[in-house]
PDB file of N, CA and C in Angstrom:
ATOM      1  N   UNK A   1     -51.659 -51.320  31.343  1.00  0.00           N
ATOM      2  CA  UNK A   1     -51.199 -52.294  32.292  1.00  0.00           C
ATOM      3  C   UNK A   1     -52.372 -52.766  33.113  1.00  0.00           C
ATOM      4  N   UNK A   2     -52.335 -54.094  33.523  1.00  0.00           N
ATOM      5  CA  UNK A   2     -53.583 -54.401  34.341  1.00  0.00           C
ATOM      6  C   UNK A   2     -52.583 -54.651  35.748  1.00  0.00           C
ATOM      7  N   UNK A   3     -53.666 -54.025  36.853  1.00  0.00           N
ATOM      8  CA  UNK A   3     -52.953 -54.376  38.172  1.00  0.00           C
ATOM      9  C   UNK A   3     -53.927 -54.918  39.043  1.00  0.00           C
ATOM     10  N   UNK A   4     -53.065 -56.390  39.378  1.00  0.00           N
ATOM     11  CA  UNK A   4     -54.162 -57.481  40.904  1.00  0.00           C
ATOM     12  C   UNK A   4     -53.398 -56.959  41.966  1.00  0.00           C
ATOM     13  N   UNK A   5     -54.312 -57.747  43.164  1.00  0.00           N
ATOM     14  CA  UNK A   5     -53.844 -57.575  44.282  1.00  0.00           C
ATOM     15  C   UNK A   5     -53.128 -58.721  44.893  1.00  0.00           C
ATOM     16  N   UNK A   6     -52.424 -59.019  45.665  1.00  0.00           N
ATOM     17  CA  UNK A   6     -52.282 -60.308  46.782  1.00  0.00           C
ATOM     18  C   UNK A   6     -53.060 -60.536  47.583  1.00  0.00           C
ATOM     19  N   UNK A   7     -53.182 -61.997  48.357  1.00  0.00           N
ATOM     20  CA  UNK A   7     -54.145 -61.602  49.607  1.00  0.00           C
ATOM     21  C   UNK A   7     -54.296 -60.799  50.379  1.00  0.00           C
ATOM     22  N   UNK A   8     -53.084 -60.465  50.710  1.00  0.00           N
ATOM     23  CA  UNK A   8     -52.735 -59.138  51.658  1.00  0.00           C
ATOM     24  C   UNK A   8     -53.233 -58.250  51.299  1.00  0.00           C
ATOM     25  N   UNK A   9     -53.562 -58.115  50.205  1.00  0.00           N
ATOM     26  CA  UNK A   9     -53.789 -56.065  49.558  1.00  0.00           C
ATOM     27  C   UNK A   9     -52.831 -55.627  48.922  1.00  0.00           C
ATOM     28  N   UNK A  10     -51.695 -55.767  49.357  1.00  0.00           N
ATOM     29  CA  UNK A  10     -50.579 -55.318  47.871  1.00  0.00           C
ATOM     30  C   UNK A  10     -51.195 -55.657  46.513  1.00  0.00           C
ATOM     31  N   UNK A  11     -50.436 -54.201  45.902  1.00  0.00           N
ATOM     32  CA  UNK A  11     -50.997 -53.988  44.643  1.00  0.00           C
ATOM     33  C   UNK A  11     -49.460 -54.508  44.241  1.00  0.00           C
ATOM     34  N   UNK A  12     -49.767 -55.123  42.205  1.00  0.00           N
ATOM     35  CA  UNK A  12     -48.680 -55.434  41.725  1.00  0.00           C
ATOM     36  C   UNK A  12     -49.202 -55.052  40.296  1.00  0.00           C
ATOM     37  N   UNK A  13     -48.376 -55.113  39.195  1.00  0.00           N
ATOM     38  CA  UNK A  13     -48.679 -55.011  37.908  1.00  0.00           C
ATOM     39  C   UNK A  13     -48.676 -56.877  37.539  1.00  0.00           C
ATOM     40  N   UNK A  14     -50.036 -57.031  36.805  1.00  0.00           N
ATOM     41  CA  UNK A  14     -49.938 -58.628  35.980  1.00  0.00           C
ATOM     42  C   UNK A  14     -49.389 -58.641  34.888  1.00  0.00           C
ATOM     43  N   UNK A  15     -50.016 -57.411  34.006  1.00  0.00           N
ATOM     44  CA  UNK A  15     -49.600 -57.574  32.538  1.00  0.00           C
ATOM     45  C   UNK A  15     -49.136 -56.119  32.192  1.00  0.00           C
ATOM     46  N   UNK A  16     -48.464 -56.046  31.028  1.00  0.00           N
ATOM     47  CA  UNK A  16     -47.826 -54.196  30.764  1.00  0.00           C
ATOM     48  C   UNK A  16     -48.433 -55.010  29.575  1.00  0.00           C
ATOM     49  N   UNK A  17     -48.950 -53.988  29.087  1.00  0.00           N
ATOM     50  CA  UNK A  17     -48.756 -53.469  27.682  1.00  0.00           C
ATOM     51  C   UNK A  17     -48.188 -52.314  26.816  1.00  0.00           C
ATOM     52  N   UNK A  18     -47.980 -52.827  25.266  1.00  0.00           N
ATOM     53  CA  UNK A  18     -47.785 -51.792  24.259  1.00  0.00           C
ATOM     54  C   UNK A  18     -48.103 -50.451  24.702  1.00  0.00           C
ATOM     55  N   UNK A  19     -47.310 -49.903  24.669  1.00  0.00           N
ATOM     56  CA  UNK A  19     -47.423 -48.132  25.021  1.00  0.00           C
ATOM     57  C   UNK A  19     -46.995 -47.977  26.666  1.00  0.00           C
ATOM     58  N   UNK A  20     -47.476 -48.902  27.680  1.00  0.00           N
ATOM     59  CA  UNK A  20     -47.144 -48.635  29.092  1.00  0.00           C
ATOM     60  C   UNK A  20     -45.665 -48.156  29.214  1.00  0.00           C
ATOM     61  N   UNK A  21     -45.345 -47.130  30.197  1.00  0.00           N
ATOM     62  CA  UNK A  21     -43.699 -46.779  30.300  1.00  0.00           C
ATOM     63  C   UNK A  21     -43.305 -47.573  31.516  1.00  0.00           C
ATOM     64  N   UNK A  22     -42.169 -48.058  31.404  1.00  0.00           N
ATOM     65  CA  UNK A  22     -41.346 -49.050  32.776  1.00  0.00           C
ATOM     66  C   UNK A  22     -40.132 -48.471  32.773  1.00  0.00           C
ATOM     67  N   UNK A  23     -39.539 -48.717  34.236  1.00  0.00           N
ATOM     68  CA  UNK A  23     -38.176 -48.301  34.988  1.00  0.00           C
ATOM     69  C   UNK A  23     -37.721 -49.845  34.606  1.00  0.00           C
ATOM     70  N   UNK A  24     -36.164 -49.720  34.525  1.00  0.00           N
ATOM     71  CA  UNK A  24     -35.752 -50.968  35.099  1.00  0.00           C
ATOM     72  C   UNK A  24     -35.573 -51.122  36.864  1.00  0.00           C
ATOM     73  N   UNK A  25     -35.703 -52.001  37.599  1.00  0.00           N
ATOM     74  CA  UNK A  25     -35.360 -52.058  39.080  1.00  0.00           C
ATOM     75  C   UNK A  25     -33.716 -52.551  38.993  1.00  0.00           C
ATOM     76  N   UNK A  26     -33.659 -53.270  38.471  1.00  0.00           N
ATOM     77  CA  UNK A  26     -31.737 -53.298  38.501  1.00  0.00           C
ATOM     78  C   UNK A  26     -31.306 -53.526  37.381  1.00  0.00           C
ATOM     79  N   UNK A  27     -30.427 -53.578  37.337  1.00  0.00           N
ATOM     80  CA  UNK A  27     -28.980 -53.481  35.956  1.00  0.00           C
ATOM     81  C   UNK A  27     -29.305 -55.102  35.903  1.00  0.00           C
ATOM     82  N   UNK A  28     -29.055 -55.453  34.213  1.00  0.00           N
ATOM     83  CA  UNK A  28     -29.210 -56.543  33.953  1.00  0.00           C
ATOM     84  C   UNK A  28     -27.929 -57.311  33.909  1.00  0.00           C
ATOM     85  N   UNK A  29     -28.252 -58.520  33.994  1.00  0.00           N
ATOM     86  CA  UNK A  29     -26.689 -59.719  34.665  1.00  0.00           C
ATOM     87  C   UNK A  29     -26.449 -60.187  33.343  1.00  0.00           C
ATOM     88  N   UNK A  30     -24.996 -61.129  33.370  1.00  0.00           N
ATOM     89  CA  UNK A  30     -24.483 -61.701  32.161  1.00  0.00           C
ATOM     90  C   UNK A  30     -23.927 -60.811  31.266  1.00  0.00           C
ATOM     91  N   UNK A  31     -23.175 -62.070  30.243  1.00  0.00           N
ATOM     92  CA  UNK A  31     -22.521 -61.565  29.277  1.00  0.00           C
ATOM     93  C   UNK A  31     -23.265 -60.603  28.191  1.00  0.00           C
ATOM     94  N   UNK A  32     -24.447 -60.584  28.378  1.00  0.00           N
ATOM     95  CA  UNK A  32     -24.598 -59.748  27.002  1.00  0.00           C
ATOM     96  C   UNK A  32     -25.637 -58.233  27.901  1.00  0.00           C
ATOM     97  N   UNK A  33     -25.620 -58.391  29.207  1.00  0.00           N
ATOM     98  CA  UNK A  33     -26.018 -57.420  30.000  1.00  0.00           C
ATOM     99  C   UNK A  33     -25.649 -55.901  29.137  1.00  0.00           C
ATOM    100  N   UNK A  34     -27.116 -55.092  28.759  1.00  0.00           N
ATOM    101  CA  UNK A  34     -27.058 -53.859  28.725  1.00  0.00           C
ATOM    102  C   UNK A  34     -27.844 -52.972  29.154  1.00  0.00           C
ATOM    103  N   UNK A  35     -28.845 -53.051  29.939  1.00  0.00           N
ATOM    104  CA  UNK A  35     -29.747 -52.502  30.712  1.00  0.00           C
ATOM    105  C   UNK A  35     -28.905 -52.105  32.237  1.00  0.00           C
ATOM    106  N   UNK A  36     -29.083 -51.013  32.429  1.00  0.00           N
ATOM    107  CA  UNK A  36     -28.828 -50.291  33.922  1.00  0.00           C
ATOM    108  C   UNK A  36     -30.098 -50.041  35.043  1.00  0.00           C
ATOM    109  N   UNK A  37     -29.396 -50.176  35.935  1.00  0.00           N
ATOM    110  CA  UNK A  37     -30.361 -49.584  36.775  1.00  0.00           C
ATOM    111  C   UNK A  37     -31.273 -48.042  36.493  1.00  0.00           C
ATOM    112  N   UNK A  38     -32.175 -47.817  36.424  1.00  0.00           N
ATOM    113  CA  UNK A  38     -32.882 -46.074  36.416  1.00  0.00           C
ATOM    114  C   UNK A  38     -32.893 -46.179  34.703  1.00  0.00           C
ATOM    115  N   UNK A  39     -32.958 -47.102  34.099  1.00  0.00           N
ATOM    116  CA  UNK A  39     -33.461 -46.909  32.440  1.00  0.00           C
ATOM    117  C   UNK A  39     -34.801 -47.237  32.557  1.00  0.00           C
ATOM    118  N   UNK A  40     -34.736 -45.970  31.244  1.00  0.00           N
ATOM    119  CA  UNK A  40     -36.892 -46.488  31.320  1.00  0.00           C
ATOM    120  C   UNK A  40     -36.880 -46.169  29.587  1.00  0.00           C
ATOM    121  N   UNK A  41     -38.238 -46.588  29.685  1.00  0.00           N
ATOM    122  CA  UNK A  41     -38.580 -46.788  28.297  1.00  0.00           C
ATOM    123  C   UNK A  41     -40.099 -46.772  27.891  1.00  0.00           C
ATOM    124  N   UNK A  42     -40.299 -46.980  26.581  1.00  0.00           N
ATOM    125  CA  UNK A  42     -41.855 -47.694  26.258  1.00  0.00           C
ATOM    126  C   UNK A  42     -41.967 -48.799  25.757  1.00  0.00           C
ATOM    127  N   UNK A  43     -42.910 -49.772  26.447  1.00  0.00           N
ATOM    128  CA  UNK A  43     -43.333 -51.479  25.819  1.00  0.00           C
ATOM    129  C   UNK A  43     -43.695 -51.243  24.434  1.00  0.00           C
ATOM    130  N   UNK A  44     -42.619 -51.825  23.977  1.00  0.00           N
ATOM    131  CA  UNK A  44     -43.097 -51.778  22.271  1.00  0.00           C
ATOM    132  C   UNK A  44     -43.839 -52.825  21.622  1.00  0.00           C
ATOM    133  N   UNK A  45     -43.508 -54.202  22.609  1.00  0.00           N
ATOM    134  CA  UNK A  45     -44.119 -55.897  21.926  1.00  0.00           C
ATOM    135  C   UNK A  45     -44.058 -56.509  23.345  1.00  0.00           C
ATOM    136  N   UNK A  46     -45.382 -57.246  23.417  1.00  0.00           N
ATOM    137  CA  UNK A  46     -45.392 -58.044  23.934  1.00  0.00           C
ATOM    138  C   UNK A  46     -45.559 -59.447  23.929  1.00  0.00           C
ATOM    139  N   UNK A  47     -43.997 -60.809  24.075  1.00  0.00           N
ATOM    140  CA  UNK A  47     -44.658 -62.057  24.223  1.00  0.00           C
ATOM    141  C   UNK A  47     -45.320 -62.419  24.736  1.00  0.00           C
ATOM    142  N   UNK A  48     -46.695 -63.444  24.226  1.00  0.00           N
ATOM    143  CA  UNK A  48     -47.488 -63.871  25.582  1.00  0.00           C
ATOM    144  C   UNK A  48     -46.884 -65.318  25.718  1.00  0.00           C
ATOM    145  N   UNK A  49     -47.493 -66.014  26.716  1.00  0.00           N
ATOM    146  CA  UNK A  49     -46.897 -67.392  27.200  1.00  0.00           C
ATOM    147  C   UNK A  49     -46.841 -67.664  28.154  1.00  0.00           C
ATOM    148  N   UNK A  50     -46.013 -68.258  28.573  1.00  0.00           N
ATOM    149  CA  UNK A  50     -46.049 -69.239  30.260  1.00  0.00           C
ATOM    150  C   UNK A  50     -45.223 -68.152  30.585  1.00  0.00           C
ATOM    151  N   UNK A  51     -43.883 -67.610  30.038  1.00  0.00           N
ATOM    152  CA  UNK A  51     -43.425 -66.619  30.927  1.00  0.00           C
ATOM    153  C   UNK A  51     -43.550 -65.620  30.060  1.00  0.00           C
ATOM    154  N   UNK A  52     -44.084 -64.693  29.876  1.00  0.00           N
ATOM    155  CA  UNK A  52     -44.455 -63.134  29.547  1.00  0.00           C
ATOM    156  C   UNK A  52     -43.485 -62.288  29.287  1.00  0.00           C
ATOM    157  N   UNK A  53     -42.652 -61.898  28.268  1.00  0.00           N
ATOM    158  CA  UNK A  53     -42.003 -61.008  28.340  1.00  0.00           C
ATOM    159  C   UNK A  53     -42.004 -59.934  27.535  1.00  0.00           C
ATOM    160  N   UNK A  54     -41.406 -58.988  27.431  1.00  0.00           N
ATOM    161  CA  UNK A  54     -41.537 -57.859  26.412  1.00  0.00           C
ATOM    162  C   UNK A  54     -40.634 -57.186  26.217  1.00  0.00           C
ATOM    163  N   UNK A  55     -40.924 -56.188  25.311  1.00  0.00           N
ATOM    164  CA  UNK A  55     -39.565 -55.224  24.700  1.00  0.00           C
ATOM    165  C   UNK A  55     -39.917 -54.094  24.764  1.00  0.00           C
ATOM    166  N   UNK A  56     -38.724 -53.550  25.382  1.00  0.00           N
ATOM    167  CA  UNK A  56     -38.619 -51.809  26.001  1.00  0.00           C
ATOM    168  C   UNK A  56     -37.909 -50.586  25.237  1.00  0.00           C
ATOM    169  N   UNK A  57     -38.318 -49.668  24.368  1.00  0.00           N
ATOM    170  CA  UNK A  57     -37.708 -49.013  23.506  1.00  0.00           C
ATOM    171  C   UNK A  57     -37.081 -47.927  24.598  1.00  0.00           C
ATOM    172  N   UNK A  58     -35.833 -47.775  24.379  1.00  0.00           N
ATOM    173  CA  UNK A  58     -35.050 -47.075  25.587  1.00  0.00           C
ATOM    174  C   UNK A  58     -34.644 -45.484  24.646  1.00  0.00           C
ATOM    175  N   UNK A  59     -34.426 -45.972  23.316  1.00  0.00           N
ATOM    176  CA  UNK A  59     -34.302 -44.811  22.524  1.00  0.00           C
ATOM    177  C   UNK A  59     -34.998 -43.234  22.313  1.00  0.00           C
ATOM    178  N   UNK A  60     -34.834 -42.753  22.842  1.00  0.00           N
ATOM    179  CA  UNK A  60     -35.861 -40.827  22.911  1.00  0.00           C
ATOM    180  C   UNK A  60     -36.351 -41.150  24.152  1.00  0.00           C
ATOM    181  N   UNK A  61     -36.156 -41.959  25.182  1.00  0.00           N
ATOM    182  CA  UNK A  61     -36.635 -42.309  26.538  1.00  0.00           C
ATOM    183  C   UNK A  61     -35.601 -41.573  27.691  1.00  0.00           C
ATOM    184  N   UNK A  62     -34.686 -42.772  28.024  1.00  0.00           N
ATOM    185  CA  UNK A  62     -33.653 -42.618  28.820  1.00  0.00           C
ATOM    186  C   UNK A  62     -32.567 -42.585  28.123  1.00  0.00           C
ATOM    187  N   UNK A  63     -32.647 -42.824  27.009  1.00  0.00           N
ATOM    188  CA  UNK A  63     -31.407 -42.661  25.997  1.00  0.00           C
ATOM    189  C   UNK A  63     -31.961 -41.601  24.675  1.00  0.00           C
ATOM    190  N   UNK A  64     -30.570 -41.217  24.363  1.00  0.00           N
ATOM    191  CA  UNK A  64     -30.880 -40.553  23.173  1.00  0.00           C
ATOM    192  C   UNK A  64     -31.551 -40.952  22.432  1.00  0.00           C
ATOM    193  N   UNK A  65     -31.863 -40.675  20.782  1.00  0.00           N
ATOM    194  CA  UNK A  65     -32.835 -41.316  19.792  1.00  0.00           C
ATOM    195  C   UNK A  65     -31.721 -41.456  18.962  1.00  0.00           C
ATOM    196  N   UNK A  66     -30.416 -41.227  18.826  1.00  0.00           N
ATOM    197  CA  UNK A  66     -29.887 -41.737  18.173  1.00  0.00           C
ATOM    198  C   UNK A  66     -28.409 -42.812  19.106  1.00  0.00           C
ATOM    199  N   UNK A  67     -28.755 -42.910  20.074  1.00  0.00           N
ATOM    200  CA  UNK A  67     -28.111 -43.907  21.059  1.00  0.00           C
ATOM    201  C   UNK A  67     -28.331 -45.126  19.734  1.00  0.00           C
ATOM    202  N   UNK A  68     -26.569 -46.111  20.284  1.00  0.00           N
ATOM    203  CA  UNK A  68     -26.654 -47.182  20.196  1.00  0.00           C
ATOM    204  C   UNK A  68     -27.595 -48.222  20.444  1.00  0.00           C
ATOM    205  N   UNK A  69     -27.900 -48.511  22.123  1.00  0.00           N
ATOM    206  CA  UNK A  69     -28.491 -48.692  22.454  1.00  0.00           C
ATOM    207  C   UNK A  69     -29.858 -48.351  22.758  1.00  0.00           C
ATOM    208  N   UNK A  70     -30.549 -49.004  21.922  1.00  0.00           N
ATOM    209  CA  UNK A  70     -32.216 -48.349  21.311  1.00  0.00           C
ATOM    210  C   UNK A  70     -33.201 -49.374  22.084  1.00  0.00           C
ATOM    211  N   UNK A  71     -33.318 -50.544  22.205  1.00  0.00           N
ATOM    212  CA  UNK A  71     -34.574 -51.050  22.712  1.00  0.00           C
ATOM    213  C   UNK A  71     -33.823 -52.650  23.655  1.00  0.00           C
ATOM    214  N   UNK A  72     -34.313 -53.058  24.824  1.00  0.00           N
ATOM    215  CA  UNK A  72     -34.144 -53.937  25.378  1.00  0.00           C
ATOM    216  C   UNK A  72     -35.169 -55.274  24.908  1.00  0.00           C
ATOM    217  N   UNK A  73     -34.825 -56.431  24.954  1.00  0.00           N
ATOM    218  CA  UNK A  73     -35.811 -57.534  24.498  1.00  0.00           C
ATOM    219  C   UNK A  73     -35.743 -58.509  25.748  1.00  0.00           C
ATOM    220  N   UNK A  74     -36.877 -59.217  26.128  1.00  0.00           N
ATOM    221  CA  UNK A  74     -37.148 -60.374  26.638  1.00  0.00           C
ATOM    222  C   UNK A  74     -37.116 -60.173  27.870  1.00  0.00           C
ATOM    223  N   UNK A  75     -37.523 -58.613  28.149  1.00  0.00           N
ATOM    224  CA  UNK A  75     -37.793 -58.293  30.298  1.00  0.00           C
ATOM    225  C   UNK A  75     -39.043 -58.886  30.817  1.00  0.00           C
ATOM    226  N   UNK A  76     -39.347 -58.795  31.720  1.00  0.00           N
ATOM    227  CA  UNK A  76     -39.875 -59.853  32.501  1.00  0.00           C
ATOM    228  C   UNK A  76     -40.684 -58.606  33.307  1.00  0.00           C
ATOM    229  N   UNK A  77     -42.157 -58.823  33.955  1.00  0.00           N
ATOM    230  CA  UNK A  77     -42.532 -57.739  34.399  1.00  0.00           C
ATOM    231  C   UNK A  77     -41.969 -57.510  36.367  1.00  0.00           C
ATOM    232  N   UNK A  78     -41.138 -58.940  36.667  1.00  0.00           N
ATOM    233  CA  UNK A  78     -40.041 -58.599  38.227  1.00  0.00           C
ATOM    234  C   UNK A  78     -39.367 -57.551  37.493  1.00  0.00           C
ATOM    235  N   UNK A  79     -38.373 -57.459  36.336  1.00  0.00           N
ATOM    236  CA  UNK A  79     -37.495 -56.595  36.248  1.00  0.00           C
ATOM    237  C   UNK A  79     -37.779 -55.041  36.043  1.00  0.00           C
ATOM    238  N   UNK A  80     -38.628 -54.844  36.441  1.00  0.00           N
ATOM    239  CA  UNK A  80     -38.981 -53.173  36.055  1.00  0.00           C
ATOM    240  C   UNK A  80     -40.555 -53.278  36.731  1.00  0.00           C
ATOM    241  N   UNK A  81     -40.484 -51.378  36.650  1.00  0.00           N
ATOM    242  CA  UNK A  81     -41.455 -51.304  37.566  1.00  0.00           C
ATOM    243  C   UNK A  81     -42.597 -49.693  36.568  1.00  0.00           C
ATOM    244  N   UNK A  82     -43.545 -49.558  36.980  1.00  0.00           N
ATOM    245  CA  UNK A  82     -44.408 -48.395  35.975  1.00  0.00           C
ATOM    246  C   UNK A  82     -43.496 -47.540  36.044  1.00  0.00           C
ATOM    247  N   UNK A  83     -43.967 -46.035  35.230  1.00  0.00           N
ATOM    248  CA  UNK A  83     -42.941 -45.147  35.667  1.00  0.00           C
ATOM    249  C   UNK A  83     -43.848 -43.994  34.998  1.00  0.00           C
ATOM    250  N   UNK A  84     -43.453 -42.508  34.978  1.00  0.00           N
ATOM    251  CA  UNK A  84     -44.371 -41.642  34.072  1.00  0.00           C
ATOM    252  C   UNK A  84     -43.705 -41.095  33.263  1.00  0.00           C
ATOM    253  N   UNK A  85     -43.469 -40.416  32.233  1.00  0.00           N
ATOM    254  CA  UNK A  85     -42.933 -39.531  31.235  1.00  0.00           C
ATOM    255  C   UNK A  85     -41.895 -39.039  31.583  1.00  0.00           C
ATOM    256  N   UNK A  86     -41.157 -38.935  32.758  1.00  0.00           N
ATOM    257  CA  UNK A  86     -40.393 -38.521  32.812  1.00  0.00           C
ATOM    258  C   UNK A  86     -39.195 -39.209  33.363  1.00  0.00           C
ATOM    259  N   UNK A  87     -39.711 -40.720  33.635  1.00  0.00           N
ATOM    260  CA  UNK A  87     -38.907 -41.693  34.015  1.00  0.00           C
ATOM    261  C   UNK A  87     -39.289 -42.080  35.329  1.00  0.00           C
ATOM    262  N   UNK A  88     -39.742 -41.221  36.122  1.00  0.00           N
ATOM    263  CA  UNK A  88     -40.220 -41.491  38.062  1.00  0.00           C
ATOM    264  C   UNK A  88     -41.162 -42.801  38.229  1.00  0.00           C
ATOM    265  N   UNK A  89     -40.695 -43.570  39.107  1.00  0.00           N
ATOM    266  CA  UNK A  89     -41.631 -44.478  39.527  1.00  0.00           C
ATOM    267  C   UNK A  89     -43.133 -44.105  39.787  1.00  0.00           C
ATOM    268  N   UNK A  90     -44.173 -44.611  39.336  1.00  0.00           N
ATOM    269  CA  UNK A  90     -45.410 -44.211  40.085  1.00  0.00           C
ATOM    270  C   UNK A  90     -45.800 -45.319  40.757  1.00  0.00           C
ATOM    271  N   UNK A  91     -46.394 -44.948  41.920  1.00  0.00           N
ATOM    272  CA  UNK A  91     -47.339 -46.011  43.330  1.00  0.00           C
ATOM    273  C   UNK A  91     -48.617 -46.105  42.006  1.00  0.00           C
ATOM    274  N   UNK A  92     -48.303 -47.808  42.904  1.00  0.00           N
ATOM    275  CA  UNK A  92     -49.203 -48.567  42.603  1.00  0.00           C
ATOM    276  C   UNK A  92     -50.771 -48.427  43.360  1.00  0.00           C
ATOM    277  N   UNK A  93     -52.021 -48.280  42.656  1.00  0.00           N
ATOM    278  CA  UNK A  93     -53.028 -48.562  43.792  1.00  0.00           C
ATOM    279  C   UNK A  93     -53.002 -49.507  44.738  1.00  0.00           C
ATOM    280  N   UNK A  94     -53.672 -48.711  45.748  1.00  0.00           N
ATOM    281  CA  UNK A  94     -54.083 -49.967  46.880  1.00  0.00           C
ATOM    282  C   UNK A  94     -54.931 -50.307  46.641  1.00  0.00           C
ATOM    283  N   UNK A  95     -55.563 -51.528  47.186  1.00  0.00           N
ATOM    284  CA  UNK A  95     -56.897 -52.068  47.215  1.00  0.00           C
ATOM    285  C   UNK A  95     -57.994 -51.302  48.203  1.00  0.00           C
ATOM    286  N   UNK A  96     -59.128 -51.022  47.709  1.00  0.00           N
ATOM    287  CA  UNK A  96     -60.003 -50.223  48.614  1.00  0.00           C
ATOM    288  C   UNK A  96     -61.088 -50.946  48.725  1.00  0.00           C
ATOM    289  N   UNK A  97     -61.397 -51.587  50.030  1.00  0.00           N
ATOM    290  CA  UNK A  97     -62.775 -51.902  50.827  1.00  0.00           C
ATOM    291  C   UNK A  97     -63.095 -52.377  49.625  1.00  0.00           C
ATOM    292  N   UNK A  98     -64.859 -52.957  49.932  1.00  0.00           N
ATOM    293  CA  UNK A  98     -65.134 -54.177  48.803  1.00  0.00           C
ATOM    294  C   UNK A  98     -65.276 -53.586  47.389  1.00  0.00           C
ATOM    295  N   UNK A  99     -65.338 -52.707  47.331  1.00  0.00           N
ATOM    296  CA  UNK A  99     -65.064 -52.149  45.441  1.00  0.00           C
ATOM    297  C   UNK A  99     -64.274 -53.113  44.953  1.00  0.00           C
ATOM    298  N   UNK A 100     -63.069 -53.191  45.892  1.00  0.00           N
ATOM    299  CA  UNK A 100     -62.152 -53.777  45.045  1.00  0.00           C
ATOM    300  C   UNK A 100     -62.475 -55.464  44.901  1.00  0.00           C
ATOM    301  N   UNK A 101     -63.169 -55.833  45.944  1.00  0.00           N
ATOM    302  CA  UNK A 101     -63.573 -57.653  45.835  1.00  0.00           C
ATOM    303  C   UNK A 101     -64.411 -57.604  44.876  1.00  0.00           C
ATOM    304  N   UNK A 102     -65.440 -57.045  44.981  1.00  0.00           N
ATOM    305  CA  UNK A 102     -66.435 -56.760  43.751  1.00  0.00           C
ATOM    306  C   UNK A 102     -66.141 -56.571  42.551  1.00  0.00           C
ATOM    307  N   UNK A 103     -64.633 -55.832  42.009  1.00  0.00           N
ATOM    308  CA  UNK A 103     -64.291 -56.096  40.973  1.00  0.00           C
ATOM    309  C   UNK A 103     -63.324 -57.182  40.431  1.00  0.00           C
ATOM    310  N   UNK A 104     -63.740 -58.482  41.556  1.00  0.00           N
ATOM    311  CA  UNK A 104     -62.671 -59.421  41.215  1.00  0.00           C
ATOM    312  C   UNK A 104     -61.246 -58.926  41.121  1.00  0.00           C
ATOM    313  N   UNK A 105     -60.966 -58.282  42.245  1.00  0.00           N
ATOM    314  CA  UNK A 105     -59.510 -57.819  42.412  1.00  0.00           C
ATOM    315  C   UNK A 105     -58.312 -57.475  41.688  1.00  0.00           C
ATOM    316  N   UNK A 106     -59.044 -56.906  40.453  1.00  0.00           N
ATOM    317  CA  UNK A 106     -58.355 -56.938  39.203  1.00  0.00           C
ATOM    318  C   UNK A 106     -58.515 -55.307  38.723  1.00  0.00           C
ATOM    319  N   UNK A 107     -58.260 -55.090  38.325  1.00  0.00           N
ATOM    320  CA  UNK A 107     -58.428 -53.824  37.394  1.00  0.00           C
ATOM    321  C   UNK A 107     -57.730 -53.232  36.461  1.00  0.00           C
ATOM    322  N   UNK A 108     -58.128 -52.736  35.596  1.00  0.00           N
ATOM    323  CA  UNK A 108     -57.262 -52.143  34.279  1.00  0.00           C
ATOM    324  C   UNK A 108     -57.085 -50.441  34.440  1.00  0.00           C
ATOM    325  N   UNK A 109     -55.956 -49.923  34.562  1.00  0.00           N
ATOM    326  CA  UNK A 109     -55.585 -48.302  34.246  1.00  0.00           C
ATOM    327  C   UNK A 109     -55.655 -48.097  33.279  1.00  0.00           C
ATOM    328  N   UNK A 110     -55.877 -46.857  32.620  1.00  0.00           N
ATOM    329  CA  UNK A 110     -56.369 -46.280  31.308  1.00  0.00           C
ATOM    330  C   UNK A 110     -54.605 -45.680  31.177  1.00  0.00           C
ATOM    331  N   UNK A 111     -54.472 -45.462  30.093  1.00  0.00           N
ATOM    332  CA  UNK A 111     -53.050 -44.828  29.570  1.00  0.00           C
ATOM    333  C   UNK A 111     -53.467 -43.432  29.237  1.00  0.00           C
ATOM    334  N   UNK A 112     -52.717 -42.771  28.949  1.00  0.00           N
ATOM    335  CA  UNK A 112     -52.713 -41.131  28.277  1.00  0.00           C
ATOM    336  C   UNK A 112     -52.523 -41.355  27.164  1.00  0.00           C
ATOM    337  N   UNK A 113     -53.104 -40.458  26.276  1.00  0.00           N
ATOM    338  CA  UNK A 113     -52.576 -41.297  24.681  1.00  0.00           C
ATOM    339  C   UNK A 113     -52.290 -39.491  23.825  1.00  0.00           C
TER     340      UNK A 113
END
């Protein structure tokens, strides 16, 4: 996942990638709504484009591996948030003093592999 800052200093996630784990932040709307609140998963694909979205394998995650419901398509990186192996949200970095201007306010986290 790569994470910028705002002007302010809030940290946010720009991009998830393949392998990154995400929470959902709320239950998804509409008729074909199957995502809950507190599901997590792993980014399996990512669209690129004007709006960015990707697909969340929920299966051996927050769901069984032989659950119906196996992978979410077309989330958005508002709808979910990082998370670690065990599903828990993790804090985002803050921005620190000019390290962080100096690195063009950008930075990439390394994954566990």
């Amino acid at each position: 996942m790569e994470i910028s800052y705002d002007p302010d200093g809030r940290s946010y996630v720009s991009r998830y990638e393949v392998g990154d784990l995400v929470r959902l932040r709320a239950s998804e709307r509409g008729e074909m709504a199957m995502g809950r609140v507190g599901d997590w998963g792993m980014v399996v694909a990512v669209q690129t484009g004007l709006s960015e979205s990707f697909d969340v394998m929920l299966a051996g995650y927050s769901e069984r591996r032989t659950s119906s419901l196996k992978r979410l398509t077309g989330l958005t990186r508002r709808a979910v948030v990082p998370c670690d192996l065990n599903g828990v949200p993790i804090p985002l970095p803050e921005r620190s003093g000019l390290r962080a201007v100096d690195a063009g306010m950008t930075r990439k986290l390394g994954r566990a592999r």
